[in-house]
Structures are given as structure tokens and as C-alpha cells.
N, C-alpha and C. Protein backbone atom coordinates (compact mmCIF):
# COMPACT_ATOMS: atom_id res chain seq x y z
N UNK A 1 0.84 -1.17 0.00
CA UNK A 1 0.00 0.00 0.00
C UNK A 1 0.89 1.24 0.00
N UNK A 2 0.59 2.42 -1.13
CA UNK A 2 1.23 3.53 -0.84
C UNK A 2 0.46 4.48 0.09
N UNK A 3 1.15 5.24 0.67
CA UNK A 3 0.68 6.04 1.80
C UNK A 3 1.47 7.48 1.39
N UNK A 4 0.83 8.46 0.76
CA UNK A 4 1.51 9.78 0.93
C UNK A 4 0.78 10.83 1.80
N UNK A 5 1.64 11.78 2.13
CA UNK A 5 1.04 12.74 3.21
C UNK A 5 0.65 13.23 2.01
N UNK A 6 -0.38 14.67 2.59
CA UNK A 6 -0.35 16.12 1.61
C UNK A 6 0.19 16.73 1.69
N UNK A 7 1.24 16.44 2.70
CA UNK A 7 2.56 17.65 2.68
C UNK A 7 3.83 16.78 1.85
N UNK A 8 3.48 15.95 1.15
CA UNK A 8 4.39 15.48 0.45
C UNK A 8 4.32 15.38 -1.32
N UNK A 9 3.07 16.91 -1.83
CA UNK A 9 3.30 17.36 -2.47
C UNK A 9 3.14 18.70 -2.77
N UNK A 10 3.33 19.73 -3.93
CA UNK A 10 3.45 21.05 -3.97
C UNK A 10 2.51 20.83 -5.09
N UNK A 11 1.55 21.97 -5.41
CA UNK A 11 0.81 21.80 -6.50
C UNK A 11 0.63 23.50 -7.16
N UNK A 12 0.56 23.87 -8.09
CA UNK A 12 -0.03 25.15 -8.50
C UNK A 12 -1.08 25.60 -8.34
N UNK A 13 -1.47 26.84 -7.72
CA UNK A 13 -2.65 27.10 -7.96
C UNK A 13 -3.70 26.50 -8.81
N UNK A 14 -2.81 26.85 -9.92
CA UNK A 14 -3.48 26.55 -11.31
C UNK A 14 -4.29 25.40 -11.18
N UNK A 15 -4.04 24.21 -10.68
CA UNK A 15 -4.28 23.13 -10.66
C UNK A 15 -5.53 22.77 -9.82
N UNK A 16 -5.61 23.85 -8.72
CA UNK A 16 -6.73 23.31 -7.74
C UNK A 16 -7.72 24.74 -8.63
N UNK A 17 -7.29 25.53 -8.92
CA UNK A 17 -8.55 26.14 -9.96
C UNK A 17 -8.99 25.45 -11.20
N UNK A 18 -8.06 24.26 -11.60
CA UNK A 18 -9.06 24.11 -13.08
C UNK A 18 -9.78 22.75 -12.27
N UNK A 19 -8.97 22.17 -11.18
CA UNK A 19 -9.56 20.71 -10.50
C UNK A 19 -10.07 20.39 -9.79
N UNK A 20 -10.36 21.42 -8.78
CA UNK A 20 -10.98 21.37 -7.46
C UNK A 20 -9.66 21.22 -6.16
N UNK A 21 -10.38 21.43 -5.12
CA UNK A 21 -9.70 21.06 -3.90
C UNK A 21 -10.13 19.58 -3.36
N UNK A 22 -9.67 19.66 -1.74
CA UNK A 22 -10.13 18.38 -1.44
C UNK A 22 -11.43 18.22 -0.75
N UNK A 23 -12.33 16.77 -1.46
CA UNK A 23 -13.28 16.71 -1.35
C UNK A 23 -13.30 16.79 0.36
N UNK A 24 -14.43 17.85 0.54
CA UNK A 24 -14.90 17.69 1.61
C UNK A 24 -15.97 16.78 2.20
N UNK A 25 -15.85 15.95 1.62
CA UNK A 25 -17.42 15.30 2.06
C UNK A 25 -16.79 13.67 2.17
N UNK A 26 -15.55 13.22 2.32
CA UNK A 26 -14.42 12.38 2.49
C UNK A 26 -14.04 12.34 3.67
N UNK A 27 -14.34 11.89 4.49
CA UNK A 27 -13.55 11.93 6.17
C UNK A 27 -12.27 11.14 6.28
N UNK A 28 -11.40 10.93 5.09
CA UNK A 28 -10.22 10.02 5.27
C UNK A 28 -10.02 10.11 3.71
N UNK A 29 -8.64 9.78 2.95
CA UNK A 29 -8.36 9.20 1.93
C UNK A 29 -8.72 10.86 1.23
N UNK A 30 -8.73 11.85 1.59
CA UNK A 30 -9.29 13.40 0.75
C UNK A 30 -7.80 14.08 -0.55
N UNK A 31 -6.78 12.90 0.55
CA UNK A 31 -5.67 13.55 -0.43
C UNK A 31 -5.26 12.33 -1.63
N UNK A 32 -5.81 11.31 -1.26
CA UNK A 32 -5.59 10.12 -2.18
C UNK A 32 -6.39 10.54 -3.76
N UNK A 33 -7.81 11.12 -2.78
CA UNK A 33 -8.32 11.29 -4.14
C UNK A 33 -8.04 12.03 -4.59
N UNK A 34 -7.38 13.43 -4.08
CA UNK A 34 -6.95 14.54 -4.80
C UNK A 34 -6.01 14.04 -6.18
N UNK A 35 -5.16 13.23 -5.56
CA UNK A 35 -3.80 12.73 -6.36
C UNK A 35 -4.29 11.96 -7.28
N UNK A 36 -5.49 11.36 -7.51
CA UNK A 36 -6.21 10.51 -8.75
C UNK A 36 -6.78 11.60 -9.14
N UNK A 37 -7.66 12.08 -8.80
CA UNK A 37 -8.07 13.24 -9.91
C UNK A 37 -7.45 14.11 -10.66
N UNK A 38 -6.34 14.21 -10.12
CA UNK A 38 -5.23 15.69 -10.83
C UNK A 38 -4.54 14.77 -11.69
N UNK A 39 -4.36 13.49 -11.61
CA UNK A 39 -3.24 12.58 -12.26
C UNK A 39 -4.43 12.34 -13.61
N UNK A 40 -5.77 12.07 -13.53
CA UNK A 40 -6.56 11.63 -14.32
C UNK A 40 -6.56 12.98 -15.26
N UNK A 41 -6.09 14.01 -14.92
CA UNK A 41 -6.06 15.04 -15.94
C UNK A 41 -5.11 15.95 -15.72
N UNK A 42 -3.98 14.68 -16.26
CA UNK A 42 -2.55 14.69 -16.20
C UNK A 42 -1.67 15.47 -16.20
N UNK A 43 -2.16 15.97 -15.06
CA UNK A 43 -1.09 16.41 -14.02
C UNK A 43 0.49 15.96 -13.74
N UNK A 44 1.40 16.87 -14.31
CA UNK A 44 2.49 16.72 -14.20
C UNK A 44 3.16 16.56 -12.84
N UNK A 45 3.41 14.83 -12.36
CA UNK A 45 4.25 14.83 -10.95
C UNK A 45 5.50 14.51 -11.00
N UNK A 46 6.28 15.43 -10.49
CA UNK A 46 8.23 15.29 -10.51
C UNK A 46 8.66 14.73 -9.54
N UNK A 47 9.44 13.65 -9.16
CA UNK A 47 10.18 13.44 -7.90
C UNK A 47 11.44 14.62 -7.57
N UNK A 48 11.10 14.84 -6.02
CA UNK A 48 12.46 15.51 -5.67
C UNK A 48 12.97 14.40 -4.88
N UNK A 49 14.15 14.57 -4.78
CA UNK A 49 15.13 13.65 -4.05
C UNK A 49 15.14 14.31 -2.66
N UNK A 50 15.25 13.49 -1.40
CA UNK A 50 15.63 14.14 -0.16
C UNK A 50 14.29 14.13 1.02
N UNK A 51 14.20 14.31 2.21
CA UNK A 51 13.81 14.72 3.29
C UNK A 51 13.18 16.05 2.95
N UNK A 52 12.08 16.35 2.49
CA UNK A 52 11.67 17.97 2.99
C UNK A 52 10.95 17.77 3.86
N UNK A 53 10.04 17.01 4.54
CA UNK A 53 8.83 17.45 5.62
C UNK A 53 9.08 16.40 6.64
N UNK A 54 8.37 16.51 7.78
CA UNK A 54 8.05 15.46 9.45
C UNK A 54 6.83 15.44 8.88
N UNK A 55 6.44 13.76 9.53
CA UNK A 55 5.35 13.64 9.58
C UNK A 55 5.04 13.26 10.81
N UNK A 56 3.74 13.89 11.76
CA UNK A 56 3.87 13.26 13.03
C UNK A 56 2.36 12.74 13.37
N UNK A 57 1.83 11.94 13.77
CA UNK A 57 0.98 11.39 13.95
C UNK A 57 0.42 11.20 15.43
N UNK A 58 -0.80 11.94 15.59
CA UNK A 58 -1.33 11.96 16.76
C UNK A 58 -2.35 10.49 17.65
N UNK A 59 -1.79 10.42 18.93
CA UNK A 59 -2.55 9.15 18.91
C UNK A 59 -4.07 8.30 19.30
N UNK A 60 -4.69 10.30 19.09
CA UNK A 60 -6.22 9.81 18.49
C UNK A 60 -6.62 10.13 17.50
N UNK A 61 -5.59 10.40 16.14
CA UNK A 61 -5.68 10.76 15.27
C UNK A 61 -6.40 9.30 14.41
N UNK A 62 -7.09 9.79 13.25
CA UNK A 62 -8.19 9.25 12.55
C UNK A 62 -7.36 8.14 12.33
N UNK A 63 -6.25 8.13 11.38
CA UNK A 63 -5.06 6.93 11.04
C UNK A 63 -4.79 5.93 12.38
N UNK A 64 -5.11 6.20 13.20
CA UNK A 64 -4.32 5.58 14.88
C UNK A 64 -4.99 3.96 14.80
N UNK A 65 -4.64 2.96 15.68
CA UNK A 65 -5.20 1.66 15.62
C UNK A 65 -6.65 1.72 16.31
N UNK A 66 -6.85 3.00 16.87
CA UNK A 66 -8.64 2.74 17.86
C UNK A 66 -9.45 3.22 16.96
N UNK A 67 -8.88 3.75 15.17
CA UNK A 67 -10.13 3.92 14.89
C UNK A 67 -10.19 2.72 13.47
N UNK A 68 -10.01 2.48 13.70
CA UNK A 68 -9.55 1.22 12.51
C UNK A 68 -10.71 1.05 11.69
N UNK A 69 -11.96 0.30 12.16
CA UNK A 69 -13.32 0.76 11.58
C UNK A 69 -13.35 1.69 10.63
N UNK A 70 -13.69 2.95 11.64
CA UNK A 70 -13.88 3.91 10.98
C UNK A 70 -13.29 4.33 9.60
N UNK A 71 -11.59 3.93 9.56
CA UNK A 71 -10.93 4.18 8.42
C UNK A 71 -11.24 2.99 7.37
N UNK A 72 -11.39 1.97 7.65
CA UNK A 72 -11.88 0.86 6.59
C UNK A 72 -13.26 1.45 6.41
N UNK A 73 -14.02 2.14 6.73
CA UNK A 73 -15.10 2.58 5.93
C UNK A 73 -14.79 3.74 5.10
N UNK A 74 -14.01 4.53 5.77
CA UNK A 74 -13.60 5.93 4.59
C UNK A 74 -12.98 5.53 3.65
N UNK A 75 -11.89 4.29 3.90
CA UNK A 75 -10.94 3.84 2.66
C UNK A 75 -12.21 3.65 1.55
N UNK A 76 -13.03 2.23 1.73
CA UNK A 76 -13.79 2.08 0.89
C UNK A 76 -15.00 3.00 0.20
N UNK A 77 -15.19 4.45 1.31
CA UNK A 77 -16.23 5.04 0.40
C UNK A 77 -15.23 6.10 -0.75
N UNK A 78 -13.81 6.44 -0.28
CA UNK A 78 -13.31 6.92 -1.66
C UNK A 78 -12.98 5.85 -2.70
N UNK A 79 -12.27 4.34 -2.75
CA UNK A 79 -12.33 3.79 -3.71
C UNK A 79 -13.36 3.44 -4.68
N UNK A 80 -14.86 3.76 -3.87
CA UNK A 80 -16.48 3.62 -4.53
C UNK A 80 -16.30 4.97 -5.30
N UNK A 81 -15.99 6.00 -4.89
CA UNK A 81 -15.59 7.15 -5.49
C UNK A 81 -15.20 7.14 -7.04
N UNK A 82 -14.37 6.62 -6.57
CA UNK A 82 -13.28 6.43 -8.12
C UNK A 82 -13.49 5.60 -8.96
N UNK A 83 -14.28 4.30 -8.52
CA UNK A 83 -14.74 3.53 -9.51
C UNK A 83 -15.74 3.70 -10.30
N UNK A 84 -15.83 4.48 -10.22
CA UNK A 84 -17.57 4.93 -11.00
C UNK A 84 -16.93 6.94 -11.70
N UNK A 85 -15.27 6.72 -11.39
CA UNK A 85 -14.66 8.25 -11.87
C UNK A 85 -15.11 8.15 -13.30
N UNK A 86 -15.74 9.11 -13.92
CA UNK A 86 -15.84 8.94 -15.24
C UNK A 86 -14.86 9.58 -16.00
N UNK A 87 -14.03 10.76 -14.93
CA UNK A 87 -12.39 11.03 -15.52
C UNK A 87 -11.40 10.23 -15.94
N UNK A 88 -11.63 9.12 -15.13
CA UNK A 88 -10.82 7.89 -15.13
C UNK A 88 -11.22 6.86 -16.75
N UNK A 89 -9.67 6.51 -16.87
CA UNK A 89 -10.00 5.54 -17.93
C UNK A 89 -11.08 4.19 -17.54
N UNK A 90 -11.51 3.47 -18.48
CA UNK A 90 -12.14 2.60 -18.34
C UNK A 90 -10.29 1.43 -17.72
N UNK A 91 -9.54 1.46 -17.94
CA UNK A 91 -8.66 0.51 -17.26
C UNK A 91 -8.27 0.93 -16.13
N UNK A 92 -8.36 2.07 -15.55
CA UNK A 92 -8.25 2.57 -14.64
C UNK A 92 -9.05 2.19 -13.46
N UNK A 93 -10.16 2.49 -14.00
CA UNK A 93 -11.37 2.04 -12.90
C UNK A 93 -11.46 1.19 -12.74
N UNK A 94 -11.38 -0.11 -13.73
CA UNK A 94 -11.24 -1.50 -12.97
C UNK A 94 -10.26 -1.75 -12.47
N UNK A 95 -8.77 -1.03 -12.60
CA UNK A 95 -8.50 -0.79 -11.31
C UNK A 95 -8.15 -0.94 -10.02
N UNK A 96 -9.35 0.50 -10.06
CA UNK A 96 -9.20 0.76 -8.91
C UNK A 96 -10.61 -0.58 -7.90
N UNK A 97 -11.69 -1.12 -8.81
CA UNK A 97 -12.63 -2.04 -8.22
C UNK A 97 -11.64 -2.87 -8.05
N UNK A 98 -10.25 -3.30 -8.80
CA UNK A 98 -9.55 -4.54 -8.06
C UNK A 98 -9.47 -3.81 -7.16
N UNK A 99 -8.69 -3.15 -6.52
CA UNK A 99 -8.21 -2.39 -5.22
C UNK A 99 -9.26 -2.61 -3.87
N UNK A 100 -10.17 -2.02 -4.31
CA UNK A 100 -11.25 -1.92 -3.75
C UNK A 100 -11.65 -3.20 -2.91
N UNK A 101 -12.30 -4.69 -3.84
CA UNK A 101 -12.02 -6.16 -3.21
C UNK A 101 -11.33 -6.28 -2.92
N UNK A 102 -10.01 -6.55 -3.32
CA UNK A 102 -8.83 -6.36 -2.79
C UNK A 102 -8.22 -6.11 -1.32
N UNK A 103 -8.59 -5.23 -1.61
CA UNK A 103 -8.48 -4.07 0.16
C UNK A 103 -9.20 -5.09 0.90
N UNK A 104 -10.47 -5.02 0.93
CA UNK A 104 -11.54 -5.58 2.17
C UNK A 104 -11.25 -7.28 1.91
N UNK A 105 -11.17 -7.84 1.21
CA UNK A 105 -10.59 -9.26 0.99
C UNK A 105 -9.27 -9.34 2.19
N UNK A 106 -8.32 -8.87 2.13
CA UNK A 106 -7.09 -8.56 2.96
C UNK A 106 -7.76 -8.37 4.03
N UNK A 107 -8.19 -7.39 4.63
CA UNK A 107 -8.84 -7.11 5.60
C UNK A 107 -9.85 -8.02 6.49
N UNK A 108 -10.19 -9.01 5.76
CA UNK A 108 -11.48 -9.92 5.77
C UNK A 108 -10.54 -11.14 6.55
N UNK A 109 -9.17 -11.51 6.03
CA UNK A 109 -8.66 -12.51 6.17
C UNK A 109 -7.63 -12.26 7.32
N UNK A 110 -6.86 -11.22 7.22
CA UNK A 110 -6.36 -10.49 9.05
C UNK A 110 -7.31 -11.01 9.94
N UNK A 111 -8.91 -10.57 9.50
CA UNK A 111 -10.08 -10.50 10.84
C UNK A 111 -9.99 -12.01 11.06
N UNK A 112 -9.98 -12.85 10.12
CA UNK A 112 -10.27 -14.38 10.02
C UNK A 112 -8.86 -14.63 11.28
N UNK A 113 -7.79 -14.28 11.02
CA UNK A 113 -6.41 -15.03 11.11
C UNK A 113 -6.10 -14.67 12.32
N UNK A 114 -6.75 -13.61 13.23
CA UNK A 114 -6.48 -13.01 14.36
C UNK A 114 -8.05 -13.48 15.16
N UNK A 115 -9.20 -14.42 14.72
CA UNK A 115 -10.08 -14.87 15.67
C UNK A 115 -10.97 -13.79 15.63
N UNK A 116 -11.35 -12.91 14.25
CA UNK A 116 -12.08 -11.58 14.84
C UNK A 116 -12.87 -12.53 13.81
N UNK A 117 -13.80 -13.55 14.16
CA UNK A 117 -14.43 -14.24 13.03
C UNK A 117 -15.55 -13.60 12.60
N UNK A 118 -16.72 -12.83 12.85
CA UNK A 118 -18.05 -12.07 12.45
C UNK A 118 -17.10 -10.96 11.92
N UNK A 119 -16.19 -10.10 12.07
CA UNK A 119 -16.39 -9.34 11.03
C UNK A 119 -15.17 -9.33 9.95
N UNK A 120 -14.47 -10.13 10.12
CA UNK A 120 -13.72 -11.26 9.25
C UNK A 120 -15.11 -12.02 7.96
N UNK A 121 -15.70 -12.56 9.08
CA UNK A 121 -16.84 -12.92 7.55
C UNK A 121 -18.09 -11.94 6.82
N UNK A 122 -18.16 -10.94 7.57
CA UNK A 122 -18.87 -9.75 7.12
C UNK A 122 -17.97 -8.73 6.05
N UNK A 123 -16.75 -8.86 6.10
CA UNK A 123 -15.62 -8.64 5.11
C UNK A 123 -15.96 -8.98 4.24
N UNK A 124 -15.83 -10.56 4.51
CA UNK A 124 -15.81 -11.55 3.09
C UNK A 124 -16.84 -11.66 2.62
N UNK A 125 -17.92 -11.37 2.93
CA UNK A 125 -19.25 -10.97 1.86
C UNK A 125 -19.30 -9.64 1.24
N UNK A 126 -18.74 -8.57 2.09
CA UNK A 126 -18.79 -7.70 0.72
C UNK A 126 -17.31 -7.56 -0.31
N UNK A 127 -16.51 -8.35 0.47
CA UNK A 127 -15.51 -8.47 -0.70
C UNK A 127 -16.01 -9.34 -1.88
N UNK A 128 -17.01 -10.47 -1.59
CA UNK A 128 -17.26 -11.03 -2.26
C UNK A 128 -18.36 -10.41 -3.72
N UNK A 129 -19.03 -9.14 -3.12
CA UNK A 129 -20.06 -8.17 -3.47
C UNK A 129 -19.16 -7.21 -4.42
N UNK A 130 -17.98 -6.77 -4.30
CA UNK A 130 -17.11 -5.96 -4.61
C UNK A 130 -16.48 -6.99 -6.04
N UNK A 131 -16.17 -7.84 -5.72
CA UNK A 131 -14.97 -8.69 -6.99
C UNK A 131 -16.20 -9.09 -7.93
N UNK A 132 -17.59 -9.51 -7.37
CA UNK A 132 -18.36 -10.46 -7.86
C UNK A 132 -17.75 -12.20 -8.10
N UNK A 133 -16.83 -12.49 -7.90
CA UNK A 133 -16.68 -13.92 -6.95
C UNK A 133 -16.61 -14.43 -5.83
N UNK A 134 -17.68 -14.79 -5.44
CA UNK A 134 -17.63 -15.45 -3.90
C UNK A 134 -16.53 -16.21 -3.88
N UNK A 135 -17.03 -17.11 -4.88
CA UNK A 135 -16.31 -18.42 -4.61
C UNK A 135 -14.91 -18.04 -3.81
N UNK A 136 -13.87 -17.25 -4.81
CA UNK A 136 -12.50 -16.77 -4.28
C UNK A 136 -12.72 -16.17 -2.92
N UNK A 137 -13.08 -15.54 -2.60
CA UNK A 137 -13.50 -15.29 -1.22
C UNK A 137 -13.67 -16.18 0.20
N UNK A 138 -14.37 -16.66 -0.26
CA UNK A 138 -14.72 -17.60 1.07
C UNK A 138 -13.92 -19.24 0.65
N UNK A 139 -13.27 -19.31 -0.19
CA UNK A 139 -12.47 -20.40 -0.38
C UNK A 139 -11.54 -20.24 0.56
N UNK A 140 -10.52 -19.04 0.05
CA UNK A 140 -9.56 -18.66 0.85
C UNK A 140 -9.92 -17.95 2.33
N UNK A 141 -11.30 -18.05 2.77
CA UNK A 141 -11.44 -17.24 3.99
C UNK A 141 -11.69 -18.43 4.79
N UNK A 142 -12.57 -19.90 4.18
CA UNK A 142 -12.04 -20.79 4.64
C UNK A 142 -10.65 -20.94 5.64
N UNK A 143 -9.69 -21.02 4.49
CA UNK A 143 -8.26 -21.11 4.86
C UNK A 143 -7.63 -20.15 6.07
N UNK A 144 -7.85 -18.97 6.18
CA UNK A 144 -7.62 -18.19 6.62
C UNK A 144 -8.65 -18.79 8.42
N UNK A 145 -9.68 -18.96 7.92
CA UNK A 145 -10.30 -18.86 9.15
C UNK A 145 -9.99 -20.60 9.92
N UNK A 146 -9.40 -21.42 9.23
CA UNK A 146 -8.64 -22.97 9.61
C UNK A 146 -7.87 -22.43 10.24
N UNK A 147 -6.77 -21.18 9.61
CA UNK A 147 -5.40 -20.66 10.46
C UNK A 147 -5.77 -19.94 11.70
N UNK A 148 -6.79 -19.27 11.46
CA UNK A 148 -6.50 -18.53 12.75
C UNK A 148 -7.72 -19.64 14.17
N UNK A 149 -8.58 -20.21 13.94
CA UNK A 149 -8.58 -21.57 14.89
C UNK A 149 -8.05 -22.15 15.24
N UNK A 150 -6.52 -23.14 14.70
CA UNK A 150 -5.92 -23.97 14.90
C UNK A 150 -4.88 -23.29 15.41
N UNK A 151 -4.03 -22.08 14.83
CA UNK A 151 -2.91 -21.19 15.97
C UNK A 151 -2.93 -20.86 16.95
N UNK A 152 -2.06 -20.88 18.19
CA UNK A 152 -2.52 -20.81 19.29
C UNK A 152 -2.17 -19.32 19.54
């Protein structure tokens, strides 16, 4: 998974006048989507080399492990976002719907592998809702959910 701050880019004016700012109506993931939308109307991004910014993270901040929930729901309502981007290429967007199963599939099978079994399998139905194959889903959540029973 990539993870960038928003202080880990510089943008032109120009750019948030022809593109917008960040969606406000996003409680998480506001700069992810920024960076797909400006890229979908290709937006020139340069690497600089080096250290310019701290990042410091507070520990009731939204990212922190007590809100975990909460952020697996914001993750998935911006990737619903983008899959349905009509800026976005048609290869793009599917994608980002892999991502999307993907994500909560992963997520589904942690819950399985660590004994969090109800929402480990509440995962795996809407991952299964998300890919449109169950089958792959609960095959491997099976597996996942053998491992985390039998580990002590």
C-alpha cells in the first residue's frame, strides 16, 4: 500500500482552480483522491530527491489503531468514489474495483487469522459483493479462518 502525506506534495494554484480542492465530504483518503483526480487530468508529478517534511501522527488521530473501523469505511467510500470516476479511464477504474475487493478481501482474512471471526466474515461478503466472486473469497477465507482456529 502507498501512503503519501499532503505535505508530500506542492501543486499550482493553477491546478486546484481548473480541478478542485479536497473533497470535503471524504472523512479520510481526501488527499488520495486529490492525487487521482489531478493525475486523471494529467497532471504533471516530478520526484524531488531528499527529506523535505516530518510527519507526526497523533494518537487519536483518525489513522491511529482505535479507529480502525472507521478508516476501513472511509478507505472504501473513496475507492467507490473512483470507480464509478468517469475522468478515469475505463482501465483505470477497474483498477481501482480490483483495489477496492482487494483491500476488504485482505482485511477480511487479518479478521479471520487473528479470531475476529463475524467481522472477518462480514468482510468476506462484501468483498465477495465488490470482486463479484464469492467463490475466491470464502475459499480462501475458509483457509484463513482454519489458520486462525488452529494457531494458538
Amino acid at each position: 500500500e502507498l501512503i503519501l502525506t499532503p505535505h508530500s506534495f506542492l501543486f499550482r494554484k493553477s491546478c486546484f482552480d481548473k480541478w478542485g480542492l479536497f473533497d470535503e465530504n471524504l472523512r479520510n483518503g481526501e488527499d488520495w483522491d486529490l492525487y487521482v483526480r489531478f493525475a486523471a487530468r494529467q497532471a504533471k508529478f516530478v520526484f524531488q530527491e531528499g527529506v523535505l517534511a516530518l510527519y507526526r501522527q497523533h494518537p487519536n488521530s483518525i489513522c491511529s489503531g482505535s479507529n480502525a473501523e472507521k478508516l476501513f469505511a472511509y478507505r472504501i467510500q473513496m475507492m467507490k468514489k473512483h470507480a464509478i470516476n468517469p475522468d478515469l479511464s475505463p482501465k483505470h477504474r477497474k483498477q481501482i474495483k480490483f483495489m477496492l475487493h482487494d483491500f476488504v478481501g485482505r482485511e477480511a482474512f487479518e479478521d479471520l487469522k487473528d479470531k475476529n471471526i463475524l467481522n472477518g466474515i462480514k468482510k468476506l461478503i462484501l468483498a465477495s459483493y465488490y470482486s463479484r466472486n464469492p467463490f475466491y473469497y470464502f475459499y480462501h477465507g475458509l483457509y484463513w479462518l482454519k489458520q486462525g482456529l488452529t494457531t494458538k
